[in-house]
Protein backbone atom coordinates (compact mmCIF):
# COMPACT_ATOMS: atom_id res chain seq x y z
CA UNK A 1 45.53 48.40 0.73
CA UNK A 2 43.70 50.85 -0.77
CA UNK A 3 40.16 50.84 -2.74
CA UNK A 4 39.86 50.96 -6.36
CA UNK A 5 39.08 54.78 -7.66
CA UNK A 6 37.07 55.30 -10.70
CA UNK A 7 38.72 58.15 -13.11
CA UNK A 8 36.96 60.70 -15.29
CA UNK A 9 37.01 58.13 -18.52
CA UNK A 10 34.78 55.64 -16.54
CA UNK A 11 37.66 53.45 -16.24
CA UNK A 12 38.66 52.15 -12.60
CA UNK A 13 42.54 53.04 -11.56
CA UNK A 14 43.57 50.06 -9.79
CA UNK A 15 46.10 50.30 -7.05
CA UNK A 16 49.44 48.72 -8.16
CA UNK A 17 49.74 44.74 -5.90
CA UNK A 18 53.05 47.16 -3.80
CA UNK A 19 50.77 50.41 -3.59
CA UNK A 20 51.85 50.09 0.52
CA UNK A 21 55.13 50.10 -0.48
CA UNK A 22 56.94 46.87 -1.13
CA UNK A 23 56.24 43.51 0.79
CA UNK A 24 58.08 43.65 4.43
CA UNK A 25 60.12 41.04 5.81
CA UNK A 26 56.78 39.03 7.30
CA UNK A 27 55.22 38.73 4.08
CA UNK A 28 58.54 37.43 1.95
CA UNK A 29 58.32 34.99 5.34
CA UNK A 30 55.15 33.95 4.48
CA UNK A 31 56.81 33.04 0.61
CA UNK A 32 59.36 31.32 1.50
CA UNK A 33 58.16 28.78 3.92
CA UNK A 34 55.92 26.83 1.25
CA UNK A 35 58.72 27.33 -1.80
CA UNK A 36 61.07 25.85 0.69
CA UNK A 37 58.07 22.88 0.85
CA UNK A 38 57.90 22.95 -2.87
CA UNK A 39 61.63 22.52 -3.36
CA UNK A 40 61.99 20.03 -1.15
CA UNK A 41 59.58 17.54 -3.02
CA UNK A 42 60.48 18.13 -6.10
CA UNK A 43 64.26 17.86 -5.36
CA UNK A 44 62.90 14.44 -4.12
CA UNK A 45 61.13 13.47 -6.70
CA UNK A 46 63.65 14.03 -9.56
CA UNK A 47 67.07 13.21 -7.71
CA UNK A 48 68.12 9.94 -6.31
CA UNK A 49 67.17 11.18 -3.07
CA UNK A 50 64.89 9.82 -1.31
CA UNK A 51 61.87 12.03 -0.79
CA UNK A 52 61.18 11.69 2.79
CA UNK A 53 65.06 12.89 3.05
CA UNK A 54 64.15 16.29 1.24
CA UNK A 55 61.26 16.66 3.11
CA UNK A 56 62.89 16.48 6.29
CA UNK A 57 65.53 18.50 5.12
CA UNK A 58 62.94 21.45 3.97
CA UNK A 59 60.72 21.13 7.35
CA UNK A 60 63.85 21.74 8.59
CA UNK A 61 65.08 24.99 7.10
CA UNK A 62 60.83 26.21 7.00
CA UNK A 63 60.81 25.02 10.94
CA UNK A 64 64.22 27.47 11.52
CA UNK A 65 62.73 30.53 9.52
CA UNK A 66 59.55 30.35 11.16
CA UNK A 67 61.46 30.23 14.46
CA UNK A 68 63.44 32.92 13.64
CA UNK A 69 60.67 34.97 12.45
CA UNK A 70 58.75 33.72 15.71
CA UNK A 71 61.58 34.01 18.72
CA UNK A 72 64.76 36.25 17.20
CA UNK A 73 63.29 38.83 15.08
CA UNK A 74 59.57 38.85 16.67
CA UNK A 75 57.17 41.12 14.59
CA UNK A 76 57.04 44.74 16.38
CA UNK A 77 54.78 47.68 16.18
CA UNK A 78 56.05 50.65 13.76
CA UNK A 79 54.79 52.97 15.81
């Protein structure tokens, strides 16, 4: 990321959150895993579900991505 630059004005030009370009595949990853959490206990709290159920159901599908993130589609140097 890069560092804030002051402009003539005296304001400071802040880099935009994407300035790198936008997020890769590791850091949408790194999103998804706790919304998949998140869904899970509130789908358990406010369906007839039991919420141990939807937990184990979104450990489940967080466990696979971070496998396949892990194992099939290991993180690789751009270079």
């Amino acid at each position: 990321m890069t560092a804030p630059k002051p402009t003539s004005d005296g304001t400071v030009d802040r880099p935009t959150p994407w300035a790198d370009g936008p997020p890769s595949r590791y850091d949408l990853v790194l999103a998804v895993i706790p919304l998949t959490l998140l869904a899970g206990s509130v789908a358990g709290l406010v369906s007839p579900l039991e919420l141990h159920d939807t937990m184990l159901a979104a450990g489940l599908v967080a466990a696979f991505v971070l496998a396949d993130v892990l194992f099939r589609n290991p993180p690789h140097d751009p270079t």
